[in-house]
Protein backbone atom coordinates (compact mmCIF):
# COMPACT_ATOMS: atom_id res chain seq x y z
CA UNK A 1 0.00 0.00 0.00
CA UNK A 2 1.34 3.40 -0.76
CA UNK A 3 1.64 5.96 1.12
CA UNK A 4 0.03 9.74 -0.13
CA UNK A 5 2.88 12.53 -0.85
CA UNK A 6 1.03 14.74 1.31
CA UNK A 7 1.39 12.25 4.24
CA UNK A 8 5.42 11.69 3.42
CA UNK A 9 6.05 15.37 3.45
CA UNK A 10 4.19 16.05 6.80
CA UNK A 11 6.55 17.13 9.71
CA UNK A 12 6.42 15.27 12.75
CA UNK A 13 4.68 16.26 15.42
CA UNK A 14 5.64 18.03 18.84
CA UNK A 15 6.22 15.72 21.43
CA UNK A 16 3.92 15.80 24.39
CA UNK A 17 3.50 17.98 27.27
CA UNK A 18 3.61 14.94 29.91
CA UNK A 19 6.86 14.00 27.35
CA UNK A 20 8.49 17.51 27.80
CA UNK A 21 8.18 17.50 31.62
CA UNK A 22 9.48 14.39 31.85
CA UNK A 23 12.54 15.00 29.97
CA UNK A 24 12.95 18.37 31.73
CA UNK A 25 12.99 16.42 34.28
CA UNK A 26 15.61 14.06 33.74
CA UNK A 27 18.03 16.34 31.83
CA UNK A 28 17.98 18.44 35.50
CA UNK A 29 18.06 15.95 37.77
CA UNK A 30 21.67 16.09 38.60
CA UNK A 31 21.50 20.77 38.58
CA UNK A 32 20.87 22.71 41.26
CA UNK A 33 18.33 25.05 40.40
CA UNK A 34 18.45 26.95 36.88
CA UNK A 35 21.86 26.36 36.58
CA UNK A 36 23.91 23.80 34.93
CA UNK A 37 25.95 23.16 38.09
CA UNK A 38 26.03 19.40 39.90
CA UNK A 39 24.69 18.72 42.39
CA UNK A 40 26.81 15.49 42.87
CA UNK A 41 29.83 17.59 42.30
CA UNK A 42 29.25 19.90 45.16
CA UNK A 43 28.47 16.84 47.29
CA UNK A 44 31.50 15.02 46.39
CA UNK A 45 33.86 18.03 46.51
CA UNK A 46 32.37 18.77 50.25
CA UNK A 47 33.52 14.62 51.03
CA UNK A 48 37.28 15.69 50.02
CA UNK A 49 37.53 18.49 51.81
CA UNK A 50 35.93 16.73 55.36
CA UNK A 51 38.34 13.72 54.30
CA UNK A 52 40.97 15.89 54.21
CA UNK A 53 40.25 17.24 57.58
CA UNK A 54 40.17 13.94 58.88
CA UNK A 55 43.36 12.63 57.58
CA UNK A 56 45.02 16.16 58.75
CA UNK A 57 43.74 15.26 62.49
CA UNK A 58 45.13 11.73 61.96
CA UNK A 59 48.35 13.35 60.92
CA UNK A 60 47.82 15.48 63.94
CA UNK A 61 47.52 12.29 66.75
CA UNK A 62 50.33 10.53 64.84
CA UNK A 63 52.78 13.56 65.74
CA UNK A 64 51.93 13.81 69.28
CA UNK A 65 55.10 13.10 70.41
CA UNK A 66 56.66 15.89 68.71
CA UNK A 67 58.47 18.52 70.69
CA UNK A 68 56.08 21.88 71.45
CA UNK A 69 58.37 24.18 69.48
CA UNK A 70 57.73 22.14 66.43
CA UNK A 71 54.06 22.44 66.84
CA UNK A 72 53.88 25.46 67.45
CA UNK A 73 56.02 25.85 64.38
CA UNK A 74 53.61 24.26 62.40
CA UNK A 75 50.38 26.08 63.74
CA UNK A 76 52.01 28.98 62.81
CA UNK A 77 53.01 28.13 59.50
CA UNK A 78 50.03 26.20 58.70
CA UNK A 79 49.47 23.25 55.97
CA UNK A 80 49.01 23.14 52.93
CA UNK A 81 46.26 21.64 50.74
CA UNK A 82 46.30 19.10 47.83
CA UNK A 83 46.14 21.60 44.21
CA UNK A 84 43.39 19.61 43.42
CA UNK A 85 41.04 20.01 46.28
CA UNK A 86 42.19 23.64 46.46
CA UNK A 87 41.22 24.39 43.02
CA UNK A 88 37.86 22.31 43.07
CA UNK A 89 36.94 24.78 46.75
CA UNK A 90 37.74 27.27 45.05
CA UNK A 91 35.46 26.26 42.20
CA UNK A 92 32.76 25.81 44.16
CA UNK A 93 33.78 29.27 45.86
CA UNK A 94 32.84 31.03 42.57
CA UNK A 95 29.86 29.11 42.45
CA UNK A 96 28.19 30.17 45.38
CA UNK A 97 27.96 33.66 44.00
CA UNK A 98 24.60 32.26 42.35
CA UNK A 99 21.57 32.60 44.97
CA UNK A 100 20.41 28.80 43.30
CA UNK A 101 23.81 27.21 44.58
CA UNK A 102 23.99 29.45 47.94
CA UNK A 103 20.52 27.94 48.78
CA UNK A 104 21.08 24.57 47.63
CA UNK A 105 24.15 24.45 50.12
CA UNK A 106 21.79 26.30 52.79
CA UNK A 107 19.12 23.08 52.28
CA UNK A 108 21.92 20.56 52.92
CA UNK A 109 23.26 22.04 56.09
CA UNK A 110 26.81 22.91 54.09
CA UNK A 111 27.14 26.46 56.44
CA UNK A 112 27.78 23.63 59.69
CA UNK A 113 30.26 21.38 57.56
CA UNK A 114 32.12 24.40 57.18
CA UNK A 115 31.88 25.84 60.31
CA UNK A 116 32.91 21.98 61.32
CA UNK A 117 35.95 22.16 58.89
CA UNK A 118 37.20 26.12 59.89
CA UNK A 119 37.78 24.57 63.95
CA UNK A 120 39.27 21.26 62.66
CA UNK A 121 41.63 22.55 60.17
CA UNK A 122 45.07 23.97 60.61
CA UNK A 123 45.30 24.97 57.12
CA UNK A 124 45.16 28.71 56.60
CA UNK A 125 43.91 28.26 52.21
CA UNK A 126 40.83 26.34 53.76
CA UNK A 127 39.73 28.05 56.36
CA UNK A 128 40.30 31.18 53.82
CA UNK A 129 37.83 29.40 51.25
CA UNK A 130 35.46 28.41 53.80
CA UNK A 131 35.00 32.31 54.92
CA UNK A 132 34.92 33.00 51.66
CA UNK A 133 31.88 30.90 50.65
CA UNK A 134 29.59 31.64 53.32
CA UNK A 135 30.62 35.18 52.71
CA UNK A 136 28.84 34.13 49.27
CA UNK A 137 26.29 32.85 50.90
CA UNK A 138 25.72 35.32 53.34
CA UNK A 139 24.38 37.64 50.81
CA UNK A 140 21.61 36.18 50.09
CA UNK A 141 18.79 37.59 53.07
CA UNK A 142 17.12 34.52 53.90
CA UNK A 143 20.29 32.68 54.23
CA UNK A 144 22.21 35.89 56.38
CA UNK A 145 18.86 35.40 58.83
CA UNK A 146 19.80 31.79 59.37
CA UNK A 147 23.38 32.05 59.82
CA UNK A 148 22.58 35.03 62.49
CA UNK A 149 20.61 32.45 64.63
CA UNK A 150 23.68 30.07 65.11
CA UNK A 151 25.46 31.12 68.30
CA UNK A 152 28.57 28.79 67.30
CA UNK A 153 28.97 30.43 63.83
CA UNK A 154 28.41 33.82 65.32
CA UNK A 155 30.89 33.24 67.71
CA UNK A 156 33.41 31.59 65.75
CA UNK A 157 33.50 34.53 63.05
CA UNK A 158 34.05 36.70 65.55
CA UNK A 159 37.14 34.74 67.18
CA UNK A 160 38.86 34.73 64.05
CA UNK A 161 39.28 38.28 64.19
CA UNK A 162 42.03 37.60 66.28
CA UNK A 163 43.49 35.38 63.52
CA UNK A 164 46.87 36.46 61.79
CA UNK A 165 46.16 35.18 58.37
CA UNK A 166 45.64 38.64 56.15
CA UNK A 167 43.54 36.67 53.92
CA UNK A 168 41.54 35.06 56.36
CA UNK A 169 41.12 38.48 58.15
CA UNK A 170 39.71 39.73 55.01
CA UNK A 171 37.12 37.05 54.19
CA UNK A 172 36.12 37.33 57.56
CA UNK A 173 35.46 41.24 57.89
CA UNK A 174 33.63 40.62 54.07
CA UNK A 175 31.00 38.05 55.50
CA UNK A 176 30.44 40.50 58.62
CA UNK A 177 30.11 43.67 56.77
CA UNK A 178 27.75 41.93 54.47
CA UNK A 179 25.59 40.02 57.23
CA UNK A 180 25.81 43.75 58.93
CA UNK A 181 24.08 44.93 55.59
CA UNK A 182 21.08 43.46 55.92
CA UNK A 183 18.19 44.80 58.47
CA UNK A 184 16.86 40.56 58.53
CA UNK A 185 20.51 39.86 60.90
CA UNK A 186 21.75 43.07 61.99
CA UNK A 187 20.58 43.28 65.11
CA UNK A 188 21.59 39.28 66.32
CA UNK A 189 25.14 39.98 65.08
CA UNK A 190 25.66 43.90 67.05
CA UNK A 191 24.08 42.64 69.73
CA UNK A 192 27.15 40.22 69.84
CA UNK A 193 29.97 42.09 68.70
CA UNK A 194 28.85 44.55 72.02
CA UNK A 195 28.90 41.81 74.38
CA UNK A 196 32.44 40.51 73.03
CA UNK A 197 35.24 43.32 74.06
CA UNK A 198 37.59 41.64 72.25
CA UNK A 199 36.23 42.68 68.98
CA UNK A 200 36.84 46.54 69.09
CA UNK A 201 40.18 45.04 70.61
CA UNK A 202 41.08 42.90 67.71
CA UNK A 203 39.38 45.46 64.79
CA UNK A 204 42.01 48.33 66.34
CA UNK A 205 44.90 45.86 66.29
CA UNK A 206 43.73 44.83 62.10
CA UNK A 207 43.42 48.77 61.70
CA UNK A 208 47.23 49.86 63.38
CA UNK A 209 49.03 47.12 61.84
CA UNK A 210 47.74 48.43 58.37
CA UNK A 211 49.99 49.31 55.98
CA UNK A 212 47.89 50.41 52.93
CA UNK A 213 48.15 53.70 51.68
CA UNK A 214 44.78 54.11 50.42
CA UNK A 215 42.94 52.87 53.29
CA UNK A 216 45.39 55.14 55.43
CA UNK A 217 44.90 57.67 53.02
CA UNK A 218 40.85 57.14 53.18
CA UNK A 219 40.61 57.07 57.15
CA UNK A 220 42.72 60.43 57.58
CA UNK A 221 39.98 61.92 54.75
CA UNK A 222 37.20 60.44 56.98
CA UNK A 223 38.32 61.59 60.01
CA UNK A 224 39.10 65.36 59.02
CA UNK A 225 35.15 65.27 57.67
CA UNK A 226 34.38 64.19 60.87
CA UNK A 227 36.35 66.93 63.00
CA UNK A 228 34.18 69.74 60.36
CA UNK A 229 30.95 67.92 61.92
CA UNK A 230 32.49 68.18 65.22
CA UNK A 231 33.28 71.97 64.57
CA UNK A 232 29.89 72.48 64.11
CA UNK A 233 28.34 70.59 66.81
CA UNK A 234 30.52 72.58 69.15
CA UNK A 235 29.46 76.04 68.02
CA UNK A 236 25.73 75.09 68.26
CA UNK A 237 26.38 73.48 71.51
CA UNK A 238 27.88 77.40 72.71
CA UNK A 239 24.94 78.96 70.54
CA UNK A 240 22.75 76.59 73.32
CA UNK A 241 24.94 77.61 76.05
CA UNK A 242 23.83 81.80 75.97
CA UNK A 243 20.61 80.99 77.15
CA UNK A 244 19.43 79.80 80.78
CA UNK A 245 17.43 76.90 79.40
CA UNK A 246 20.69 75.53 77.14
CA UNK A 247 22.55 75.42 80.23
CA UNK A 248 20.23 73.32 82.16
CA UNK A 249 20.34 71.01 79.21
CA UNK A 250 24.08 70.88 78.77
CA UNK A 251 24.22 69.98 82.40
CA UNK A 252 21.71 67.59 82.18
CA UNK A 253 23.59 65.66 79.59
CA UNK A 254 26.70 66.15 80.72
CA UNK A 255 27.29 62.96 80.34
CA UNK A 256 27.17 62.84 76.41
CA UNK A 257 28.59 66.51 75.81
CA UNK A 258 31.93 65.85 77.26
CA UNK A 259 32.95 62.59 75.24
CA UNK A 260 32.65 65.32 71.98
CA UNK A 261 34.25 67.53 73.54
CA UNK A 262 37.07 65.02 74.86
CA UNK A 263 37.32 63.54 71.20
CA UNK A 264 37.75 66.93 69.33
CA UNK A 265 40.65 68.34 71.90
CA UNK A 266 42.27 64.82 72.15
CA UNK A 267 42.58 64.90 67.73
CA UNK A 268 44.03 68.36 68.36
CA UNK A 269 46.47 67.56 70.07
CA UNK A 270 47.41 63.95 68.85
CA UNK A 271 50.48 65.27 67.00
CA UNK A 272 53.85 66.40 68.51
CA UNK A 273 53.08 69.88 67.50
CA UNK A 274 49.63 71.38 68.65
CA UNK A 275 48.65 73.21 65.81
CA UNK A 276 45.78 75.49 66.56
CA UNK A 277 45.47 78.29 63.87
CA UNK A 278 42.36 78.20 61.77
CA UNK A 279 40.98 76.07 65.24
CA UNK A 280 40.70 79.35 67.47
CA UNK A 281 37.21 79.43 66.80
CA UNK A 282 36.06 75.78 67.29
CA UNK A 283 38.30 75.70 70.31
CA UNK A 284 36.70 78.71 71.98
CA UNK A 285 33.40 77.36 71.80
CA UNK A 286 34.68 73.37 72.88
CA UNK A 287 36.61 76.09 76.40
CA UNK A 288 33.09 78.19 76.88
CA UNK A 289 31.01 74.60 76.82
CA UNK A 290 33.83 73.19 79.50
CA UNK A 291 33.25 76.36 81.58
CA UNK A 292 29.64 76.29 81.86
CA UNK A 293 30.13 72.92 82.50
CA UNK A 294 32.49 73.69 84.93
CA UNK A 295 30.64 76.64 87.10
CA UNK A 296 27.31 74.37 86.80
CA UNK A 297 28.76 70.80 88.83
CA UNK A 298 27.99 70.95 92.29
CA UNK A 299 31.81 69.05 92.55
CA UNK A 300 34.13 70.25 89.83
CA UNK A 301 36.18 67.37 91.42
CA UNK A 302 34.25 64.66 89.65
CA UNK A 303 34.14 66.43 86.57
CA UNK A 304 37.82 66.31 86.63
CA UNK A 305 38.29 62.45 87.96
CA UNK A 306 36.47 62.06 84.88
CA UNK A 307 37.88 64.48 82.22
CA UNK A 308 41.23 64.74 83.48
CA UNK A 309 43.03 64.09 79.91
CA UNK A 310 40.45 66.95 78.48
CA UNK A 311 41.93 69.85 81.00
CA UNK A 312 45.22 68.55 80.44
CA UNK A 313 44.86 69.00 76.88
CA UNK A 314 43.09 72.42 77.06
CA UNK A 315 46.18 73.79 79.22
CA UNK A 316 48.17 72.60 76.66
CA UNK A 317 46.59 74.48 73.85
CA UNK A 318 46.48 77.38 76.25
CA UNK A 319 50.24 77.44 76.38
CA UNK A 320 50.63 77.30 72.54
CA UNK A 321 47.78 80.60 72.42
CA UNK A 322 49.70 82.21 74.41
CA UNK A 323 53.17 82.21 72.64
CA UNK A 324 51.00 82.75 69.31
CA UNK A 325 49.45 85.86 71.23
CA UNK A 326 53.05 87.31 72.13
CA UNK A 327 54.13 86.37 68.52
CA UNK A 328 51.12 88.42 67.28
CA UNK A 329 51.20 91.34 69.95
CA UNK A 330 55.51 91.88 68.86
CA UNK A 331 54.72 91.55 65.54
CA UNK A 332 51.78 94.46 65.82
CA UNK A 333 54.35 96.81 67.94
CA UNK A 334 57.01 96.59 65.24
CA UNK A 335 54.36 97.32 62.60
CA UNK A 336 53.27 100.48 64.79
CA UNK A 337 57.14 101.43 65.54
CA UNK A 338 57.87 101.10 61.89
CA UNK A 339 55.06 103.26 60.57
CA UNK A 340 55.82 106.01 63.12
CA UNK A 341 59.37 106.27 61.76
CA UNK A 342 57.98 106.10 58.19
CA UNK A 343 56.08 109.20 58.90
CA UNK A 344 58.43 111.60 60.69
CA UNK A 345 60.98 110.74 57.71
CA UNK A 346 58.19 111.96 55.39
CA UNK A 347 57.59 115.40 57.97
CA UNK A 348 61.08 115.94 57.98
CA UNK A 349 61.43 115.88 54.03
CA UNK A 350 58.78 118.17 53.61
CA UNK A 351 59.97 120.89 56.22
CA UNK A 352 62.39 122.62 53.45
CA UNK A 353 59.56 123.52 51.05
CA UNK A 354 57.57 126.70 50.47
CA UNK A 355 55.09 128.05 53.48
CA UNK A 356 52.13 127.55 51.17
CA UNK A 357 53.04 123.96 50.09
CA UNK A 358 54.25 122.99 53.44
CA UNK A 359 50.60 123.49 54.23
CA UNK A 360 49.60 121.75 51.84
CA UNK A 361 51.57 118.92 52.81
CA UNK A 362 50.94 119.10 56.32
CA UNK A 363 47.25 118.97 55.57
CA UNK A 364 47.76 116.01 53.17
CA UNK A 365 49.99 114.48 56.03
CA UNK A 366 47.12 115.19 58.08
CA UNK A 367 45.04 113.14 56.23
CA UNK A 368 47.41 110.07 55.14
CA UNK A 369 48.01 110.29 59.27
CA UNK A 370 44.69 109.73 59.99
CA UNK A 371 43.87 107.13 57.43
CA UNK A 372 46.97 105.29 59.29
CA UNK A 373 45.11 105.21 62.75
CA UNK A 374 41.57 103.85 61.13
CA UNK A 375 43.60 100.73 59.88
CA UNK A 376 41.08 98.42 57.73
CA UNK A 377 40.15 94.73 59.21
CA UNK A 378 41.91 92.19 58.29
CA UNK A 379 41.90 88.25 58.08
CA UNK A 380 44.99 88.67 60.53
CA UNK A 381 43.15 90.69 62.77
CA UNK A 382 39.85 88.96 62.93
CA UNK A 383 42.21 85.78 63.57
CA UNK A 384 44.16 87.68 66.38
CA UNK A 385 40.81 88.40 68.05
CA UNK A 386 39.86 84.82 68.09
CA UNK A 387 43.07 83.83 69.84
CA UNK A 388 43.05 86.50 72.43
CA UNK A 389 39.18 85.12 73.16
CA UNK A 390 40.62 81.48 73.15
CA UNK A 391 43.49 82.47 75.38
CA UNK A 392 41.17 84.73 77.48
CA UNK A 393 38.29 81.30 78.01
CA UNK A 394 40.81 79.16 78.64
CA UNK A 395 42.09 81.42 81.52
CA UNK A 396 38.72 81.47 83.11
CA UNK A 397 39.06 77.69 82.81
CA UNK A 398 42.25 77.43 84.89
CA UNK A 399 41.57 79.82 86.93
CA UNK A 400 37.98 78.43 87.88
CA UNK A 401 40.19 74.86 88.42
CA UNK A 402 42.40 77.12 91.06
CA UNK A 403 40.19 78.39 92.96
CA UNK A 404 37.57 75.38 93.26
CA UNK A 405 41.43 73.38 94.63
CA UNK A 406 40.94 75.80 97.24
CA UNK A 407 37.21 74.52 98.60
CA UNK A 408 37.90 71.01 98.14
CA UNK A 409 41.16 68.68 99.58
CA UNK A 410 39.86 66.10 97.05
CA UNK A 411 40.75 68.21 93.97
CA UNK A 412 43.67 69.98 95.39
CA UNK A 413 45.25 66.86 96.37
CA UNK A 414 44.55 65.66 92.68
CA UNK A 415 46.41 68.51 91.36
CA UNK A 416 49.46 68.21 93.08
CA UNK A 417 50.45 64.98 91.06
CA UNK A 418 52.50 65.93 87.84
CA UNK A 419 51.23 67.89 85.21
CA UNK A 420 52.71 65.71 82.34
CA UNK A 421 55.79 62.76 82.67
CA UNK A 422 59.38 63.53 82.61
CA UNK A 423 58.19 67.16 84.02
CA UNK A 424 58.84 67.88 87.85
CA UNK A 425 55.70 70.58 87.85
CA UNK A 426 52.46 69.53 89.00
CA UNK A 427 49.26 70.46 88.28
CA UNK A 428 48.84 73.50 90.24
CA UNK A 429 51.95 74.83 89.41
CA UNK A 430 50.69 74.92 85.76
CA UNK A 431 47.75 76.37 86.32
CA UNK A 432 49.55 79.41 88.54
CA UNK A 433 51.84 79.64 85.36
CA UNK A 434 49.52 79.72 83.02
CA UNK A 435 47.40 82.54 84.47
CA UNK A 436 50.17 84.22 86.08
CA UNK A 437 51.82 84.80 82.55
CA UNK A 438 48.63 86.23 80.68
C-alpha cells in the first residue's frame, strides 16, 4: 500500500506535554536550580575536603610526640592543601555567587560542615575558602537570617578576628560587613559584637598594623570630615549655652557633651606639635562649653576624675595661644614702631619747602596720618581676636580649676600629682603659670 505525498512530506509532530516534563525532568536531575551546576559535584567536593580534615587530624595524633616548638612551628606556618582540592573549593567558591547554589548548600546544612571544617583545620587556604563561601552565601537575606541564629557560627566569626592570616582576616570582615548589611541579621550579630570586648580590641589591632596607603589615606579623609561635623556641633552646643534653658540642658547631659568635647581636643592635640590656627574658633566654643560645664557641677572634682586628659589638653593648647598671642602682639608693635618712623621721615622731608606747600603737605599728612590710625580689618586681625578670646576662656578655665582646689582637699590633692611625665611641675603649678603669665 502506498503511502500519499502529502502524508510523506508532513513534519512530525511536537512531542507531548507529559513528554516535555518528563525530559525536563531528567536532563535536570543532577542541577541545582536553573543552573547547569552538579549537584553530585558539590556533594563530592564537600567529602574531600571533610576527608581531608580527617586525615590532617590523623596526621595530627600521629605527631603527638613531637616537641612543642615544632608544633607550634607548624600552627604557625600552617598546611598546605592538595592543588586539586584547592582548586575544586575554590570552584565551588565562585559558584556560590549564584543565589540557586547558595541555597542549595543552605538546604543541605553545608554552612555547619564548614563551620565543622574552619575549627578542625590547621590549614590557613581552607579556612580562607570556607569564609569566603559563606561570605557568598551570606548575601543572600534569607540565608544571612539563618546564619545570624547560630550562636557557634556567630561566635566563631568573631574569634577569628584575632586570627593572623591577612587573607583570612579579610574574608572574615567581608562576611560580617555583608551580614551587617542586611536589616533581617543586623541586630543578632551587634548585639554580639557589644557583648564581646575583644572585637573593638582585635578590629584596632587589624586597623594599626595596616599598611595600605589608600585605606590610610581614606581614614585620615574620613576623620578630618568628621572633626568639620564636630566643629559644628561645638558652636551650636555654645549657641545653646547663651541661654538659661541651654545650660540646664548641657548639664543635664553632661554625660554625652563631654565625650565630643574630649574627642575633638584629644585629635588636636594627637600630633607632637599642637597646631591650633584656623581652630581658634572651634576651640573657643569646645573652652566656653567646658566652663559652663564647669561653674554648673555641684563638685568640679568629679568632673575632673572624669575628664582629666580633656583639661590637660586644654592647658596645653592654652600654652601654645599664648606664645602665638606674644608672637602676634611683637609683631603688631614693630608694625606700629615702623610706621611712626615712616612718617616723621616723610615730615622731615617736607619741612624745606615753600610756606604755602608745606601746608599743603601738612594737611595732606594730616590726612594720610589719619587714614593710618583707622587701619582696615583684616583676616589677621579677625584671627588675632579669636586667639586673644581662646586664650582669654581658657584662663577662666584654669583659673575656675584654682580656685575650686581651694574649697575642696579632694581636687587639690589631685592637682598636686605631675602635670605631664618627665616634668617635675604639677598640676597646680601649671595652672599658677599659666594665668600668672597672661
Amino acid at each position: 500500500m502506498k503511502m500519499s505525498r502529502e502524508s510523506t512530506d508532513r513534519n512530525p509532530s511536537p512531542p507531548s506535554e507529559e513528554f516535555q516534563a518528563t525530559n525536563r525532568d531528567l536532563l535536570r536531575g543532577d542541577s541545582i536550580g536553573d543552573t547547569v551546576f552538579s549537584k553530585h559535584w558539590v556533594f563530592t567536593t564537600l567529602m574531600k575536603l571533610l576527608k581531608a580534615v580527617e586525615n590532617e587530624s590523623s596526621s595530627k595524633d600521629e605527631g603527638a610526640g613531637k616537641d612543642e616548638e615544632e608544633k607550634e612551628a607548624a600552627n604557625l606556618c600552617g598546611i598546605e592543601i592538595d592543588s586539586d582540592l584547592e582548586n575544586d573549593l575554590c570552584k565551588l567558591w565562585d559558584m556560590t555567587a549564584n543565589e540557586d547554589v547558595a541555597l542549595f548548600l543552605e538546604e543541605w546544612k553545608s554552612p555547619d560542615i564548614l563551620l565543622s571544617v574552619i575549627e578542625k583545620t590547621n590549614a590557613p587556604r581552607v579556612t580562607e575558602i570556607c569564609m569566603g563561601i559563606l561570605g557568598n552565601m551570606v548575601c543572600t537575606s534569607s540565608i544571612s537570617k539563618s546564619l545570624s541564629e547560630k550562636p557557634e557560627l556567630v561566635a566563631l566569626t568573631l574569634s577569628m578576628l584575632s586570627g593572623r592570616d591577612p587573607p583570612t582576616l579579610v574574608e572574615t570582615c567581608r562576611f560580617l560587613n555583608t551580614a551587617l548589611s542586611h536589616p533581617e541579621s543586623s541586630s543578632q550579630w551587634l548585639s554580639s559584637i557589644k557583648e564581646d570586648e575583644e572585637v573593638f580590641q582585635n578590629l584596632a589591632f587589624i586597623l594599626q598594623s595596616s599598611t595600605n596607603v589608600e585605606l590610610s589615606l581614606v581614614y585620615h579623609l574620613h576623620r578630618s570630615k568628621r572633626r568639620d561635623t564636630v566643629s559644628v556641633i561645638l558652636h551650636v552646643l555654645q549657641l545653646i549655652s547663651t541661654t538659661s534653658l541651654g545650660v540646664d540642658c548641657l548639664v543635664k547631659m553632661n554625660e554625652t557633651v563631654l565625650p565630643i568635647l574630649v574627642q575633638y581636643v584629644t585629635d588636636v592635640c594627637e600630633e607632637e606639635v599642637i597646631v591650633i590656627v584656623g581652630q581658634e574658633k572651634v576651640l573657643a566654643s569646645c573652652v566656653i562649653v567646658v566652663n559652663i560645664l564647669l561653674s554648673a557641677q555641684e563638685s568640679i572634682y568629679d568632673l575632673f576624675s572624669s575628664g582629666k586628659e580633656l583639661f590637660r589638653n586644654l592647658l596645653k593648647i592654652l600654652r601654645v595661644a599664648q606664645k602665638n598671642c606674644s608672637k602676634t602682639r611683637k609683631k603688631t608693635a614693630k608694625s606700629s614702631e615702623s610706621a611712626k618712623n615712616s612718617h616723621s621721615t616723610n615730615s622731615e622731608g617736607t619741612s624745606t619747602s615753600s610756606g604755602t606747600q608745606s601746608n599743603t603737605e601738612e594737611s595732606k599728612d594730616t590726612k594720610d596720618s589719619g587714614s593710618s590710625h583707622d587701619a582696615p580689618v583684616t583676616d589677621e586681625t579677625v584671627e588675632d581676636t579669636t586667639t586673644e578670646l581662646l586664650v582669654a576662656s581658657l584662663i577662666s578655665f584654669a583659673q575656675m580649676l584654682l580656685d575650686a582646689s581651694e574649697k575642696s582637699d579632694e581636687l587639690k590633692e589631685d592637682l598636686q600629682d605631675k602635670f605631664e611625665e618627665g616634668t617635675d611641675s604639677t598640676w597646680l603649678e601649671t595652672l599658677r603659670e599659666l594665668v600668672d603669665s597672661t
